[in-house]
PDB file of N, CA and C in Angstrom:
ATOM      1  N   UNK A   1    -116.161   6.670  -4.467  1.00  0.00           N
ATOM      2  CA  UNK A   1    -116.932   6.495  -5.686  1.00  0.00           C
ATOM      3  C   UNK A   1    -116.367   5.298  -6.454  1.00  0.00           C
ATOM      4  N   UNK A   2    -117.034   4.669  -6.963  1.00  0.00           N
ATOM      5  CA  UNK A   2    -116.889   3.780  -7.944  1.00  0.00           C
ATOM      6  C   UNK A   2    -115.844   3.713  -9.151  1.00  0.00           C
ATOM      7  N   UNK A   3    -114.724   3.249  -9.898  1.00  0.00           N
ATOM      8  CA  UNK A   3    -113.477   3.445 -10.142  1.00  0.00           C
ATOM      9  C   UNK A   3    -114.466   3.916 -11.548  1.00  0.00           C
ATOM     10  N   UNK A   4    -115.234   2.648 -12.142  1.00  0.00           N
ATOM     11  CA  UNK A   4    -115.586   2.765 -13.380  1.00  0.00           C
ATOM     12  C   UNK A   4    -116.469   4.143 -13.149  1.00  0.00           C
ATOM     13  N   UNK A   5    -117.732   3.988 -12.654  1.00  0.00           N
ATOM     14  CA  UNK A   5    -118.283   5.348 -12.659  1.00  0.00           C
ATOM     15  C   UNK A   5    -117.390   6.531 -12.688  1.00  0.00           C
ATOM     16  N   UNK A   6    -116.802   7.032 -11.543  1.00  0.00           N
ATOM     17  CA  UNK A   6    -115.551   7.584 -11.789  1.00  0.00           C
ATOM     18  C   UNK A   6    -115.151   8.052 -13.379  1.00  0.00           C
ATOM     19  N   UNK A   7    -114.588   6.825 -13.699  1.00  0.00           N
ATOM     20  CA  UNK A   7    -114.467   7.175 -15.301  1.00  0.00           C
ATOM     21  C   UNK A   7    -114.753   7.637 -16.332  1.00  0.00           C
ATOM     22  N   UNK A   8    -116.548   6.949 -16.153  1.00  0.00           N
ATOM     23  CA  UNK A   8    -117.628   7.816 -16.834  1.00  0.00           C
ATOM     24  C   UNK A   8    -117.277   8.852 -17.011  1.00  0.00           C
ATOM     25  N   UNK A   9    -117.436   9.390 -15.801  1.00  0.00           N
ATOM     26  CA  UNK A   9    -117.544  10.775 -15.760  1.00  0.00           C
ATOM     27  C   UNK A   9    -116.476  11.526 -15.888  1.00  0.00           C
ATOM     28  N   UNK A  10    -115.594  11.246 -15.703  1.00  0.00           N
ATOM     29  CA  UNK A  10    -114.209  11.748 -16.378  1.00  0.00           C
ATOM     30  C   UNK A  10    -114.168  11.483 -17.915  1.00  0.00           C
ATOM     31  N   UNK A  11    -114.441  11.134 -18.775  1.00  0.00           N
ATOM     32  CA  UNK A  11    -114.331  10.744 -20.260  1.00  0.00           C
ATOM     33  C   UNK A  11    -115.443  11.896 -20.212  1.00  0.00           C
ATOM     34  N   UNK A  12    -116.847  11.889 -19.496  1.00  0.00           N
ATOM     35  CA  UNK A  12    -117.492  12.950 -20.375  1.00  0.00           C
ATOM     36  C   UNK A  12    -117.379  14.269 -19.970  1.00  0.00           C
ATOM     37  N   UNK A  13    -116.446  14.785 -19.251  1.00  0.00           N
ATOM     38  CA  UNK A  13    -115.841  15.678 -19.077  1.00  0.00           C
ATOM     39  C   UNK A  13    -114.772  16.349 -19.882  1.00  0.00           C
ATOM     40  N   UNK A  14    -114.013  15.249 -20.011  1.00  0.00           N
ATOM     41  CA  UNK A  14    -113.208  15.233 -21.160  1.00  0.00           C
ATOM     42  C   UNK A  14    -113.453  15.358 -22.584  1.00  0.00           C
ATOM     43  N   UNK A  15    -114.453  15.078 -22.679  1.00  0.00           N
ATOM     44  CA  UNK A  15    -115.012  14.909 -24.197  1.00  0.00           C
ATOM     45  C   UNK A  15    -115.885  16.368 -24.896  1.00  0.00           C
ATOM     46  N   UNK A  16    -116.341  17.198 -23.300  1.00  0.00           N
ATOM     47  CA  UNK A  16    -116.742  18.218 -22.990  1.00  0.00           C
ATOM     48  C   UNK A  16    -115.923  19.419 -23.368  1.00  0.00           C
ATOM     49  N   UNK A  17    -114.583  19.106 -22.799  1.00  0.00           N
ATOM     50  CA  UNK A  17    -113.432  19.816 -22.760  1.00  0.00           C
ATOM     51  C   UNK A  17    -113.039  19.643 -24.261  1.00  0.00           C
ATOM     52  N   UNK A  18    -112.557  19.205 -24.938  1.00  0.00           N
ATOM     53  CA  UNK A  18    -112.109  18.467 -26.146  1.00  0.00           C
ATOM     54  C   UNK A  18    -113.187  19.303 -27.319  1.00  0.00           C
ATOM     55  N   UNK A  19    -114.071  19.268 -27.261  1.00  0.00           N
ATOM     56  CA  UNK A  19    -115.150  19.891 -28.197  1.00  0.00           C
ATOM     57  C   UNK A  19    -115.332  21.527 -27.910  1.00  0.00           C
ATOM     58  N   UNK A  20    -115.016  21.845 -26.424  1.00  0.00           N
ATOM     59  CA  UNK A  20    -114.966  23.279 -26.901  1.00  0.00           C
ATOM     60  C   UNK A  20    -113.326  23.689 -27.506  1.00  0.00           C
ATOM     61  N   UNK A  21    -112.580  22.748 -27.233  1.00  0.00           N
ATOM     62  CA  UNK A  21    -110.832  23.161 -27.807  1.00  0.00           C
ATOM     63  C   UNK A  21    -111.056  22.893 -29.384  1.00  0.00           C
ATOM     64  N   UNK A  22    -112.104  22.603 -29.746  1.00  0.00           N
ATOM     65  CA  UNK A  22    -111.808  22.680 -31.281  1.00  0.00           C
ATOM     66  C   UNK A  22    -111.696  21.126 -31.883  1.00  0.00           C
ATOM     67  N   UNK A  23    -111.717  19.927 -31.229  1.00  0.00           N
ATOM     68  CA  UNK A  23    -111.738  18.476 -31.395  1.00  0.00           C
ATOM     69  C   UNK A  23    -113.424  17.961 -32.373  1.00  0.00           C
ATOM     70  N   UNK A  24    -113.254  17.485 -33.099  1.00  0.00           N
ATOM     71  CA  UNK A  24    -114.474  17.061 -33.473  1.00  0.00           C
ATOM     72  C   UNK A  24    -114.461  15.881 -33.165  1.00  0.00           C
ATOM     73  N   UNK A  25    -115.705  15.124 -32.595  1.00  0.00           N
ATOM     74  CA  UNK A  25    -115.267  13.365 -31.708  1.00  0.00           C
ATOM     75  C   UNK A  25    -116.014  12.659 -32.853  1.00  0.00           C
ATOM     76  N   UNK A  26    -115.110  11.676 -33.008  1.00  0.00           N
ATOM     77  CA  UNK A  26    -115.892  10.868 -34.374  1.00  0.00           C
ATOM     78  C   UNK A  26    -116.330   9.767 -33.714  1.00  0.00           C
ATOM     79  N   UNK A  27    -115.847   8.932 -32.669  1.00  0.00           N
ATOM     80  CA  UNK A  27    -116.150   8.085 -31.802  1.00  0.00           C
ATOM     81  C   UNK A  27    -115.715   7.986 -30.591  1.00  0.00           C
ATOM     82  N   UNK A  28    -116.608   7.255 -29.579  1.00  0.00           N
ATOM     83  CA  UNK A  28    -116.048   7.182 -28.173  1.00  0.00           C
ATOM     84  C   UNK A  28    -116.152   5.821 -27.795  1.00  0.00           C
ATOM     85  N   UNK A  29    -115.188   5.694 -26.780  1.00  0.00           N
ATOM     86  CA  UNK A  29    -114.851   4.048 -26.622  1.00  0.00           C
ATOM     87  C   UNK A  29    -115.389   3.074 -27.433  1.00  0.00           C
ATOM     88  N   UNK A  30    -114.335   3.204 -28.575  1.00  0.00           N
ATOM     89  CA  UNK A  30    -114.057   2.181 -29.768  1.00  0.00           C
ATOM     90  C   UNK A  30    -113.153   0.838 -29.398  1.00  0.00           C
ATOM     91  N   UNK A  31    -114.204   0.135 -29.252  1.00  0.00           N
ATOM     92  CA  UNK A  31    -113.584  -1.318 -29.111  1.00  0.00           C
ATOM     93  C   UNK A  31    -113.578  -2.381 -30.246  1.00  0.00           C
ATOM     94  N   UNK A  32    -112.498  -2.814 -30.012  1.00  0.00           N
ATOM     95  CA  UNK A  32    -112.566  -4.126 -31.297  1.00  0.00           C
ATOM     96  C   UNK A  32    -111.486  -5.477 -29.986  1.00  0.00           C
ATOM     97  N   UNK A  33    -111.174  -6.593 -30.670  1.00  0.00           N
ATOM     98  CA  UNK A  33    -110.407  -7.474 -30.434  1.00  0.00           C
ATOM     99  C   UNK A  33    -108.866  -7.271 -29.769  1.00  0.00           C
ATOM    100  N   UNK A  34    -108.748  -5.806 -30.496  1.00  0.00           N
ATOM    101  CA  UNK A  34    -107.363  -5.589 -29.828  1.00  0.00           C
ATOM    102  C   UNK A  34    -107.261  -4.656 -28.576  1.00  0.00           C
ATOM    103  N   UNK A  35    -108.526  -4.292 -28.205  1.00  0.00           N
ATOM    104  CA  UNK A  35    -108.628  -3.357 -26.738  1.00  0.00           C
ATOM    105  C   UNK A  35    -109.931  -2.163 -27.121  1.00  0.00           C
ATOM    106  N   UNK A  36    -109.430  -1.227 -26.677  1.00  0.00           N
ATOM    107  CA  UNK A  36    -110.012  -0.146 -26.630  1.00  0.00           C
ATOM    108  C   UNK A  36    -109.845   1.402 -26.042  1.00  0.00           C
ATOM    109  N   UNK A  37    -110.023   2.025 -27.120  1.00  0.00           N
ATOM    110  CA  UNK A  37    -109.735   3.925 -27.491  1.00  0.00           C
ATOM    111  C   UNK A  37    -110.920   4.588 -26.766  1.00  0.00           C
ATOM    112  N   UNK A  38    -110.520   5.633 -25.915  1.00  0.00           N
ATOM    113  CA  UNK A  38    -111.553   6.012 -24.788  1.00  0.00           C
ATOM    114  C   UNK A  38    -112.061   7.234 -26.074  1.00  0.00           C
ATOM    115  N   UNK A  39    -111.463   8.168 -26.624  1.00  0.00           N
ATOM    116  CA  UNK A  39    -112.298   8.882 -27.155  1.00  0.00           C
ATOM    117  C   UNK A  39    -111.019   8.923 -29.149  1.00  0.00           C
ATOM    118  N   UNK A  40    -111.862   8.615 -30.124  1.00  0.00           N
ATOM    119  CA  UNK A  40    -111.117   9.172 -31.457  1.00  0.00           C
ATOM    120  C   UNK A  40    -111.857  10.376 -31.734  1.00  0.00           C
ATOM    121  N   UNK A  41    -110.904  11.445 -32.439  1.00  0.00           N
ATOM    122  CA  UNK A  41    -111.718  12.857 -32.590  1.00  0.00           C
ATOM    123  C   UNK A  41    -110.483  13.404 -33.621  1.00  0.00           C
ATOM    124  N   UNK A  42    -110.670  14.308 -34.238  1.00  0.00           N
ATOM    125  CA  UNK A  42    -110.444  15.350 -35.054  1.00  0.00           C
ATOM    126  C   UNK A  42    -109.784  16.549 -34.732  1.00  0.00           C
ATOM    127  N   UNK A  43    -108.956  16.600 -34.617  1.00  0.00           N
ATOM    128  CA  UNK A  43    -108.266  18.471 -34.134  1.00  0.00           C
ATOM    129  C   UNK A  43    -107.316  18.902 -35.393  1.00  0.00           C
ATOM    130  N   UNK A  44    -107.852  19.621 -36.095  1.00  0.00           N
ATOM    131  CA  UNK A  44    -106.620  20.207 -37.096  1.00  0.00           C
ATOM    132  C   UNK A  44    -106.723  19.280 -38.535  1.00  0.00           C
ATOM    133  N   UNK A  45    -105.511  18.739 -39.041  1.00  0.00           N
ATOM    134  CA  UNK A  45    -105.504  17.664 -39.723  1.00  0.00           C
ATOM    135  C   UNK A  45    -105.195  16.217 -39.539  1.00  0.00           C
ATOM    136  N   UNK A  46    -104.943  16.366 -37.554  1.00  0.00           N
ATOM    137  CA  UNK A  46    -105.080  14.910 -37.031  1.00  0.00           C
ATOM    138  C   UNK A  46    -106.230  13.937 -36.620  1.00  0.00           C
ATOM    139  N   UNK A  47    -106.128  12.893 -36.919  1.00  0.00           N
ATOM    140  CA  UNK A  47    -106.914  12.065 -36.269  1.00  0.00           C
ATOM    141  C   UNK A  47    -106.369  11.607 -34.995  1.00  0.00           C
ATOM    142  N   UNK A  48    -106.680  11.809 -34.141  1.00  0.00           N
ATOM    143  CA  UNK A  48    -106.489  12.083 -32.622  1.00  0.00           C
ATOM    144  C   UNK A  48    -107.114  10.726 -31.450  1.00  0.00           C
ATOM    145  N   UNK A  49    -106.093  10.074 -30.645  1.00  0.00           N
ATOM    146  CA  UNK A  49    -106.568   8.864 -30.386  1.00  0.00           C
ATOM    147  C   UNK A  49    -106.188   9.459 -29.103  1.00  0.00           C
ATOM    148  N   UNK A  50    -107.267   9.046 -28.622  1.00  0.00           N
ATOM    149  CA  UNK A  50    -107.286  10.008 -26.771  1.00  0.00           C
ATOM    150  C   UNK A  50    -107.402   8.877 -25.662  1.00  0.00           C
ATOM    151  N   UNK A  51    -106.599   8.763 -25.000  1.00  0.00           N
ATOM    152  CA  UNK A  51    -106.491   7.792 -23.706  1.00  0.00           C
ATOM    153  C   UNK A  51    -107.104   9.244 -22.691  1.00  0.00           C
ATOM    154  N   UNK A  52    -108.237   8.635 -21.956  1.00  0.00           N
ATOM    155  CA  UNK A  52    -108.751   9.710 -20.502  1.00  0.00           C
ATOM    156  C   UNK A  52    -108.628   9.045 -19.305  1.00  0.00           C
ATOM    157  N   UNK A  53    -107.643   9.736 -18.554  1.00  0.00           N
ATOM    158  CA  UNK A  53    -107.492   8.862 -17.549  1.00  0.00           C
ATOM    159  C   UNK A  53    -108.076  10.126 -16.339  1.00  0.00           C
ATOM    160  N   UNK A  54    -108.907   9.382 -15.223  1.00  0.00           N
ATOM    161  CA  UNK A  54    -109.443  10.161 -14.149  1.00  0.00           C
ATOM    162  C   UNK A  54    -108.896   9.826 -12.821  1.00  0.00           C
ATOM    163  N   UNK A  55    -108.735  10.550 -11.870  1.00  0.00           N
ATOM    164  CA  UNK A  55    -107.968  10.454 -10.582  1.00  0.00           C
ATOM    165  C   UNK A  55    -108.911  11.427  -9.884  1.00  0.00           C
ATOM    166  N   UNK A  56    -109.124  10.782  -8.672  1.00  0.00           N
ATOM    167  CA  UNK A  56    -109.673  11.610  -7.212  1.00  0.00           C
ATOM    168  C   UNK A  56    -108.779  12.749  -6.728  1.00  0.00           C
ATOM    169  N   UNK A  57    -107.485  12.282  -6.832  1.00  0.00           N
ATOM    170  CA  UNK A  57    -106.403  12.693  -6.315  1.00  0.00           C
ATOM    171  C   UNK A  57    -105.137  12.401  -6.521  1.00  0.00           C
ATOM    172  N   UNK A  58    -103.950  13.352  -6.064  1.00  0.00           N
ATOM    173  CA  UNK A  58    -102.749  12.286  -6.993  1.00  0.00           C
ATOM    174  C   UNK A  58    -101.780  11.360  -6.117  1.00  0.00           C
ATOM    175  N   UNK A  59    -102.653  10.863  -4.669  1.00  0.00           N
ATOM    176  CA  UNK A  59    -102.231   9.936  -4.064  1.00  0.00           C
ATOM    177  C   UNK A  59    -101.568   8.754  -4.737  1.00  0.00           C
ATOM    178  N   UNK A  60    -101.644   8.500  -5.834  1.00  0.00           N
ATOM    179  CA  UNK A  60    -101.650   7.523  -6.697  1.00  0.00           C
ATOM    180  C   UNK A  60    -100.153   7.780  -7.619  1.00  0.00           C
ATOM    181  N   UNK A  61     -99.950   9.115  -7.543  1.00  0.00           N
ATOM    182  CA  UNK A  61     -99.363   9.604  -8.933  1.00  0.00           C
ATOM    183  C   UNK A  61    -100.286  10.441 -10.257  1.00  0.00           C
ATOM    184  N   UNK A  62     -99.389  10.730 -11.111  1.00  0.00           N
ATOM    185  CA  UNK A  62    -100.762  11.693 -11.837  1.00  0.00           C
ATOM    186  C   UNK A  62    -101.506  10.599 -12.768  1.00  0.00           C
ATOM    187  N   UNK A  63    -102.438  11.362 -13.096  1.00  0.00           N
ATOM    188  CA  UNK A  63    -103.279  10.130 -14.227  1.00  0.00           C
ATOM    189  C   UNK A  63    -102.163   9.851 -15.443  1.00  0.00           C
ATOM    190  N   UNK A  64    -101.570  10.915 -16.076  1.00  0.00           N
ATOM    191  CA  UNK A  64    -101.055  10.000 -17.067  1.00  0.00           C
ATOM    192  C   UNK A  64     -99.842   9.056 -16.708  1.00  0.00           C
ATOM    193  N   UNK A  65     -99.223   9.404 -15.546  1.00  0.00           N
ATOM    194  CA  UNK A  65     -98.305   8.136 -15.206  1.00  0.00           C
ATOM    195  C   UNK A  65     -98.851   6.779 -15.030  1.00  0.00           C
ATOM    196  N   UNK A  66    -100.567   6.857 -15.556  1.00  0.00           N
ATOM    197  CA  UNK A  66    -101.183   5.165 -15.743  1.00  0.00           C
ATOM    198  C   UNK A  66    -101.118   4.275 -16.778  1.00  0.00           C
ATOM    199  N   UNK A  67    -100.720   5.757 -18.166  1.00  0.00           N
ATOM    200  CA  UNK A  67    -100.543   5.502 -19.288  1.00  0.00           C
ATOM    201  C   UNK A  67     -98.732   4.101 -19.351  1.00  0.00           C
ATOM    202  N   UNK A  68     -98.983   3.517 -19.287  1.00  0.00           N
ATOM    203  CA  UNK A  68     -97.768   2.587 -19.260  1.00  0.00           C
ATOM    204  C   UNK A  68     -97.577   2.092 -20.896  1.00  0.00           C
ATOM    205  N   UNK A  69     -96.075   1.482 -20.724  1.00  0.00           N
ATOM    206  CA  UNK A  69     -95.879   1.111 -22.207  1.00  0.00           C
ATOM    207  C   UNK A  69     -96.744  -0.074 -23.321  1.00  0.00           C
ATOM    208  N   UNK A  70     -97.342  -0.895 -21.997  1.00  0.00           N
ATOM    209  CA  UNK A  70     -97.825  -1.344 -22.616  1.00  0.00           C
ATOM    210  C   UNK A  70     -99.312  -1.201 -22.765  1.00  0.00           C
ATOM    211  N   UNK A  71     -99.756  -0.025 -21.901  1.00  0.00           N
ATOM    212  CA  UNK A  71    -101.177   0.560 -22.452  1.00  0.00           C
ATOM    213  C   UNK A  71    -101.106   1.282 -23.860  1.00  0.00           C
ATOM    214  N   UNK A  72     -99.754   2.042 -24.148  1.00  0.00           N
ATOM    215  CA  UNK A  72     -99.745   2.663 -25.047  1.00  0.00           C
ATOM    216  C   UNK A  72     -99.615   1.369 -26.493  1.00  0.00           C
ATOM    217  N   UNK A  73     -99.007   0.566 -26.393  1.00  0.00           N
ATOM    218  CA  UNK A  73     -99.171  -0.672 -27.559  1.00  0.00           C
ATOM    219  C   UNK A  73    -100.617  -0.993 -27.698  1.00  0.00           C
ATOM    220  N   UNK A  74    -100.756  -0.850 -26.643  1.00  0.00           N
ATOM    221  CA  UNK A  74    -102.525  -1.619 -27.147  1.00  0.00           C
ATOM    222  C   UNK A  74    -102.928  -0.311 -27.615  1.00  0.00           C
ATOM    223  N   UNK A  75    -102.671   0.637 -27.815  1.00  0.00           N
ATOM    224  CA  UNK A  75    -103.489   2.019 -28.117  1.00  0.00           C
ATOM    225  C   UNK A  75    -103.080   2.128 -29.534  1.00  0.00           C
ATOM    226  N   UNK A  76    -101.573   1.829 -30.029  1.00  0.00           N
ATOM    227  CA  UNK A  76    -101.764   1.728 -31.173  1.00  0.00           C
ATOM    228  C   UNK A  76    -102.094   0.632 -32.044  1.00  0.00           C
ATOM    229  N   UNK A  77    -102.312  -0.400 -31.612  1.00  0.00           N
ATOM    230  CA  UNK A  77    -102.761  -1.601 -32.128  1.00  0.00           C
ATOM    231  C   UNK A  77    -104.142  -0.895 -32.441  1.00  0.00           C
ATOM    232  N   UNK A  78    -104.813  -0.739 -31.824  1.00  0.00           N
ATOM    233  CA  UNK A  78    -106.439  -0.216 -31.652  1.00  0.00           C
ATOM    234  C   UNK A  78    -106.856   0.389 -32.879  1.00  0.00           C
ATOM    235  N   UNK A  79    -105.740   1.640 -32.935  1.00  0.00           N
ATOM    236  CA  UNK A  79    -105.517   2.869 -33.634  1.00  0.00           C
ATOM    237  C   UNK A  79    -104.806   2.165 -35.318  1.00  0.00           C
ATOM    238  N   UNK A  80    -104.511   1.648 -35.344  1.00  0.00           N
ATOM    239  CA  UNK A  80    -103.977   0.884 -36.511  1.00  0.00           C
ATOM    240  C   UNK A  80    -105.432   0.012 -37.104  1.00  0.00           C
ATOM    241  N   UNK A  81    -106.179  -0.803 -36.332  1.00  0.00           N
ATOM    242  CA  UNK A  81    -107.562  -1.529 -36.638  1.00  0.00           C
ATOM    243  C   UNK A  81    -108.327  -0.521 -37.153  1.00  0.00           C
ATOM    244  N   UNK A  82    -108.442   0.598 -36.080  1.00  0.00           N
ATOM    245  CA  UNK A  82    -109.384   1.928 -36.506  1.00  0.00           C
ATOM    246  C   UNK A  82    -109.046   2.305 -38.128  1.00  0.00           C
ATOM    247  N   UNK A  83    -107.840   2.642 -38.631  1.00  0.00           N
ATOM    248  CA  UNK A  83    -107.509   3.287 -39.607  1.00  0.00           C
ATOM    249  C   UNK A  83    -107.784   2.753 -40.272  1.00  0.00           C
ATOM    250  N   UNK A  84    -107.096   1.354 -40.646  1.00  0.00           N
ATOM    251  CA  UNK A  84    -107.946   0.233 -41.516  1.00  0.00           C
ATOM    252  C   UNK A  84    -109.121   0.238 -41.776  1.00  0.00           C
ATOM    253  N   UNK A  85    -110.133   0.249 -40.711  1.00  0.00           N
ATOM    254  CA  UNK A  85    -111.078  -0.069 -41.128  1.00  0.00           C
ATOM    255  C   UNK A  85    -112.255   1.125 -41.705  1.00  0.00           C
ATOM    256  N   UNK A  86    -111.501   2.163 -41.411  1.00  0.00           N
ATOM    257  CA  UNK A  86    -111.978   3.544 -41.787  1.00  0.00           C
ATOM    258  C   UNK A  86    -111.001   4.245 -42.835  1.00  0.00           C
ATOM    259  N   UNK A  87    -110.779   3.334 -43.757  1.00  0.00           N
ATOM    260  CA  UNK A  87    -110.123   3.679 -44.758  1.00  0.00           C
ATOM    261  C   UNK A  87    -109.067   5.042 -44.482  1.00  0.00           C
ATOM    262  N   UNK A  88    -108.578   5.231 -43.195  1.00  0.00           N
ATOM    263  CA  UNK A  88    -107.812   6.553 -43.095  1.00  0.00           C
ATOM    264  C   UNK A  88    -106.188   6.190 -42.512  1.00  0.00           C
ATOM    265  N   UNK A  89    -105.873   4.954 -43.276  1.00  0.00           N
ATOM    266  CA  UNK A  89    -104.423   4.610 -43.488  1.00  0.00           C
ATOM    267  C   UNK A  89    -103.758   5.481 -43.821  1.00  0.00           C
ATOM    268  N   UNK A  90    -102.322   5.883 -43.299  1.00  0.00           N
ATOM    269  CA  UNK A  90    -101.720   7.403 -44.361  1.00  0.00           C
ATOM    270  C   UNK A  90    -101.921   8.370 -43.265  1.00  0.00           C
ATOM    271  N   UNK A  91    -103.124   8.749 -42.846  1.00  0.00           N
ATOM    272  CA  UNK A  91    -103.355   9.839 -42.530  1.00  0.00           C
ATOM    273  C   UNK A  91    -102.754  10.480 -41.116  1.00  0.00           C
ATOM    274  N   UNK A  92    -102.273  11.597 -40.784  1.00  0.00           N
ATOM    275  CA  UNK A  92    -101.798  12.090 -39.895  1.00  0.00           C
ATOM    276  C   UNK A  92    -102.354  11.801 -38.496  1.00  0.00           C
ATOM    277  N   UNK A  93    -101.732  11.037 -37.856  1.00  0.00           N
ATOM    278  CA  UNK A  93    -102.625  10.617 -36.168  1.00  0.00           C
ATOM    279  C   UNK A  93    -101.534  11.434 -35.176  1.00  0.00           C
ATOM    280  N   UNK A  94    -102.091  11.327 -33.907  1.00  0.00           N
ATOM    281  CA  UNK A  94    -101.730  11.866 -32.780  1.00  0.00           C
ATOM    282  C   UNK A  94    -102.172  10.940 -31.794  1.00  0.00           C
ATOM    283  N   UNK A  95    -101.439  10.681 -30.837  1.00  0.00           N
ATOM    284  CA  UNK A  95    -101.984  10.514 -29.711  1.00  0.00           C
ATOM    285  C   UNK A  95    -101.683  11.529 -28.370  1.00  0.00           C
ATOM    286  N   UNK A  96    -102.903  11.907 -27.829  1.00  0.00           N
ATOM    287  CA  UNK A  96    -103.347  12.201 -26.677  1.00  0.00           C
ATOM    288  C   UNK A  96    -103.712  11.546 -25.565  1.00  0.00           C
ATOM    289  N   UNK A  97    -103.294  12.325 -24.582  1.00  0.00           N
ATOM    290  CA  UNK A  97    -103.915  12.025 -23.123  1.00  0.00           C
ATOM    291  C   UNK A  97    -104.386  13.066 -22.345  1.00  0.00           C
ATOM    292  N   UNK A  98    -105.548  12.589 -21.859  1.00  0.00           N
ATOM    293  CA  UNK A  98    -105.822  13.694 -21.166  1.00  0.00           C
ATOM    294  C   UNK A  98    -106.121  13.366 -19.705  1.00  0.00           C
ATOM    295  N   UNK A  99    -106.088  13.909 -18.930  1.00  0.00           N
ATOM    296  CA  UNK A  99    -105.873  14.025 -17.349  1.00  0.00           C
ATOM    297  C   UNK A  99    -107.341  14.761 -16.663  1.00  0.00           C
ATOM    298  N   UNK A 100    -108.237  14.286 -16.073  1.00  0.00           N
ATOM    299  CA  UNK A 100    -109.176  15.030 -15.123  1.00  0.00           C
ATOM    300  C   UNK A 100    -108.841  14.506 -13.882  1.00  0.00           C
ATOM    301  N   UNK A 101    -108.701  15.434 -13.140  1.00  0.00           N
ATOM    302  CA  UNK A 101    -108.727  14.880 -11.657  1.00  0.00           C
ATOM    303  C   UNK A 101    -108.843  16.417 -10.538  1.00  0.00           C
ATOM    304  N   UNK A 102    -109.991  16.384  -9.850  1.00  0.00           N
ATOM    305  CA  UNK A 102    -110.251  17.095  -9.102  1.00  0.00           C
ATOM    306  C   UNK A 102    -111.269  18.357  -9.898  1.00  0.00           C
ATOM    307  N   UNK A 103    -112.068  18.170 -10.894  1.00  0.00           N
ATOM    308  CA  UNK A 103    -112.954  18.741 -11.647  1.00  0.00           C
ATOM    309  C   UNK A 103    -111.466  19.347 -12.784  1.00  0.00           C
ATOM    310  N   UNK A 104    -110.527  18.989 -12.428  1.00  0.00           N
ATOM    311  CA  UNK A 104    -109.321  20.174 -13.594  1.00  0.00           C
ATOM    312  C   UNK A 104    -108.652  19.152 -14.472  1.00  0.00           C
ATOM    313  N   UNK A 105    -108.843  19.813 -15.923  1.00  0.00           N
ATOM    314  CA  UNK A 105    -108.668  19.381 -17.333  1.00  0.00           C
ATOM    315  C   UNK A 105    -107.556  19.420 -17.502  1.00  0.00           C
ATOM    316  N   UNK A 106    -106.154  18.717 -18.074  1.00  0.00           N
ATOM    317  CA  UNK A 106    -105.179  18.610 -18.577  1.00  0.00           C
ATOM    318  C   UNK A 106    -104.996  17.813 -19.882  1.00  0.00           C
ATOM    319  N   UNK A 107    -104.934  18.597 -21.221  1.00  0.00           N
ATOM    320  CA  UNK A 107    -104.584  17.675 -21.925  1.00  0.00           C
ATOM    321  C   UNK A 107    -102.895  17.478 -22.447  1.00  0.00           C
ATOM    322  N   UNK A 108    -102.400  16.276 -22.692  1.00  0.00           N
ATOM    323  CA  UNK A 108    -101.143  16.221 -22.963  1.00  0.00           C
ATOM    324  C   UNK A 108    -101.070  16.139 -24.949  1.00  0.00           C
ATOM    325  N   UNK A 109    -100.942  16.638 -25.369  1.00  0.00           N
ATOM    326  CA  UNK A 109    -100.766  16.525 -27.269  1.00  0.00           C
ATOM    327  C   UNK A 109     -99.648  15.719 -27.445  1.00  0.00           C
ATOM    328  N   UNK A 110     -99.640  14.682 -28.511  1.00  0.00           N
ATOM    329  CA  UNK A 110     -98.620  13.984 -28.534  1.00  0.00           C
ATOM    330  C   UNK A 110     -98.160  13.454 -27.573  1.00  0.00           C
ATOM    331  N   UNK A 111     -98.568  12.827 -26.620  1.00  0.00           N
ATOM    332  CA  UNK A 111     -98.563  12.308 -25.549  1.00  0.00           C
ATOM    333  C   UNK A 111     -96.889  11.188 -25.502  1.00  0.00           C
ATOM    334  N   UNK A 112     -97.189  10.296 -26.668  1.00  0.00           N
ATOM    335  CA  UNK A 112     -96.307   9.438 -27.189  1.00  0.00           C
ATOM    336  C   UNK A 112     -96.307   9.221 -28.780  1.00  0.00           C
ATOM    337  N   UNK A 113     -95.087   8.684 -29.590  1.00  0.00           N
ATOM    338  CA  UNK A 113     -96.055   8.841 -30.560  1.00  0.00           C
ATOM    339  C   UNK A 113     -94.971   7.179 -31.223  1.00  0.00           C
ATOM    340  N   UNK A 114     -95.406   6.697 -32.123  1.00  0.00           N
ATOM    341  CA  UNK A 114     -95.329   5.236 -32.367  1.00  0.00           C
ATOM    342  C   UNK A 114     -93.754   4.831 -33.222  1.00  0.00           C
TER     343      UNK A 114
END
């Protein structure tokens, strides 16, 4: 299958998953100049910045071992533009990752944090 398709469909799986755990999604793949946030959402009193990474299999390693250091910089760069520009500077963030691979959901909370 196709890496990007693939993806698709892993993010809306994920996003699937995420909304019945109680996540409210305020946006999905939010792009600006400095990259781009696969899903921002709501859980609790965080604003929640979700990297979805999808795998066939873990021939590869697991999905979040894709998350690298410098994917995670661009995630908060992203996440820093986002806040700004949504007046929600201050406010309590999280980052997440979440893992689909083989139809099965893993999310990681606090994945990393800045």
């Amino acid at each position: 299958m196709n890496t990007h398709i693939e993806g698709v469909k892993g993010e809306n799986i994920a996003a699937r998953y995420l909304q019945k755990h109680k996540y409210k999604i305020l946006e999905r793949n939010f792009r600006c100049r400095y990259g781009e946030i696969d899903i921002i959402a709501v859980n609790g009193n965080f604003v929640c910045f979700i990297e979805v990474k999808t795998r066939g299999n873990d021939k590869f390693g697991l999905p979040r071992e894709s998350v690298t250091d410098y994917k995670r910089q661009k995630i908060v760069r992203v996440a820093n533009y986002w806040q700004y520009r949504n007046d929600a500077v201050g406010m309590p963030v999280r980052f997440d990752v979440v893992e689909v691979m083989q139809g099965e959901v893993n999310i990681i909370k606090d994945a990393f944090r800045i």
